[in-house]
Protein backbone atom coordinates (compact mmCIF):
# COMPACT_ATOMS: atom_id res chain seq x y z
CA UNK A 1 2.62 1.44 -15.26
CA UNK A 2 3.13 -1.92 -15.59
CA UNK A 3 2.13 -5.29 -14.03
CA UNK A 4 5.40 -5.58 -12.46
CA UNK A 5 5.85 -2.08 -11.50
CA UNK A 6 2.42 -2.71 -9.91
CA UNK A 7 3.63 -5.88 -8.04
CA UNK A 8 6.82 -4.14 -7.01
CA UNK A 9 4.96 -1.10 -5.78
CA UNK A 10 2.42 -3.50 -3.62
CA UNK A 11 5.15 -5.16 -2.20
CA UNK A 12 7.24 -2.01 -1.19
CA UNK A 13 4.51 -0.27 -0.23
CA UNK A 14 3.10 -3.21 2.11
CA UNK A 15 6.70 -3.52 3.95
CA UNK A 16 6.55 0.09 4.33
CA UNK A 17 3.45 0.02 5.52
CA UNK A 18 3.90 -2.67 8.03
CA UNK A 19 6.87 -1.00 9.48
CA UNK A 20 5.14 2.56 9.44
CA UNK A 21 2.34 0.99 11.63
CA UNK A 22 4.14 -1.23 13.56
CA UNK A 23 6.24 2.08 14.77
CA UNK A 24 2.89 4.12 15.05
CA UNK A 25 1.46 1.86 17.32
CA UNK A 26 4.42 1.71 19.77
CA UNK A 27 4.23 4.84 19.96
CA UNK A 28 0.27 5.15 20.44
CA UNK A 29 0.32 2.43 23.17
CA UNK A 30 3.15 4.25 25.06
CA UNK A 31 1.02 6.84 25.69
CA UNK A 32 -1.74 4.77 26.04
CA UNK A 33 -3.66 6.19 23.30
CA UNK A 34 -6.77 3.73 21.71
CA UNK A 35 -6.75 3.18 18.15
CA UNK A 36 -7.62 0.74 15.05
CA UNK A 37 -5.10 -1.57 13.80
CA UNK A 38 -6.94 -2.23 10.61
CA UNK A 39 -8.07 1.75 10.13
CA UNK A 40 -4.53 3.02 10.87
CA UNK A 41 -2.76 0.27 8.27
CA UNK A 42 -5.86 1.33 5.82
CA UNK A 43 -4.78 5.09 5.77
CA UNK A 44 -0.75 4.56 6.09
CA UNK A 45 -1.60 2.61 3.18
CA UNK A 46 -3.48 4.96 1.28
CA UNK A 47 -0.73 7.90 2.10
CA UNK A 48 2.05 5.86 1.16
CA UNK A 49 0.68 4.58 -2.09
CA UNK A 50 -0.77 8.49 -2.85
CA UNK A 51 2.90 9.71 -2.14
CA UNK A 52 4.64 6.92 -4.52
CA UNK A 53 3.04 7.33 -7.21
CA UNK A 54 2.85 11.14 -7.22
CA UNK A 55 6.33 10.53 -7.03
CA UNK A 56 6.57 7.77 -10.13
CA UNK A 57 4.46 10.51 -11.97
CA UNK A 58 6.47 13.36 -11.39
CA UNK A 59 9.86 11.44 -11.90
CA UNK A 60 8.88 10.53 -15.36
CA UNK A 61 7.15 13.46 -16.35
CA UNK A 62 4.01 11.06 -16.92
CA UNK A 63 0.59 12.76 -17.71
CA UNK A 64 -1.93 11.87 -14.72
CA UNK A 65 -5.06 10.01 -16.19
CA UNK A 66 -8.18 8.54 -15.05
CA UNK A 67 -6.23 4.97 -15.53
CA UNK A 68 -3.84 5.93 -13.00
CA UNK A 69 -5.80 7.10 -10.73
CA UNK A 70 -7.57 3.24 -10.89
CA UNK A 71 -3.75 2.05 -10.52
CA UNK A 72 -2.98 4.50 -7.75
CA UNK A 73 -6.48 3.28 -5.87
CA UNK A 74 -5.70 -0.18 -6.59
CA UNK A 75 -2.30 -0.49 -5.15
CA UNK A 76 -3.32 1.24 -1.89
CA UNK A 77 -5.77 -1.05 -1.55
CA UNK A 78 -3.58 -4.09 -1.97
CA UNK A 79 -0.80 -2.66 -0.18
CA UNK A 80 -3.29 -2.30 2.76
CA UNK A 81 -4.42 -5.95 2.23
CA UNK A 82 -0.98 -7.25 1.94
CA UNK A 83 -0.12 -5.50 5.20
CA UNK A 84 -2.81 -6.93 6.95
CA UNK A 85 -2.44 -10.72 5.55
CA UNK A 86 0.57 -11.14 3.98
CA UNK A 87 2.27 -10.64 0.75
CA UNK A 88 2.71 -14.17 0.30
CA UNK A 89 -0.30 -15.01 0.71
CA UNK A 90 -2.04 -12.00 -1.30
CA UNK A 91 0.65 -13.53 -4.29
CA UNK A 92 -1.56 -16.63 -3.53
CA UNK A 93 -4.88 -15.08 -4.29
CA UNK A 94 -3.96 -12.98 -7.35
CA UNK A 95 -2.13 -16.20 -8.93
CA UNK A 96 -5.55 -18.15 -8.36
CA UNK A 97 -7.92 -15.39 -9.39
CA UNK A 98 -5.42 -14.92 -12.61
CA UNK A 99 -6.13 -18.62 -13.76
């Protein structure tokens, strides 16, 4: 995996998760159900980003290591971030903290 595949998967997986959460909630305040913004786009997050890359590893055949599990962890984590703040402005902080 790649930087860009990396980039590409935070940004998919952020959209997705936005939209995933955005629908959950609907339906959680129609039936006027309490819940945690932040706690539901954390694990959306961490689902989606679990069941993309089990599905980038099994797609090409590619040996699950100890460095992909750091990848996997580290795009659900920005995915979740990106949800929450932006992508743009995530894009920000990783072009500042890069040099």
């Amino acid at each position: 995996m790649n930087g860009e595949f990396i980039i590409g998967a935070v940004a998919l997986i952020a959209v997705l998760t936005t939209a995933t959460v955005e629908a959950i909630k609907k339906l959680l305040e129609d039936k006027e159900i309490s819940y945690s913004a932040n706690v539901l786009a954390a694990v959306v997050s961490i689902i989606l980003a679990l069941a993309s890359s089990i599905g980038y590893l099994v797609y090409t055949d590619t040996a699950f290591t100890w460095k992909i599990l750091v990848v996997i962890v580290a795009i659900a984590y920005l995915s979740f971030l990106s949800a929450m703040i932006g992508f743009d402005k995530l894009k920000q902080m990783l072009a500042q903290l890069k040099g």
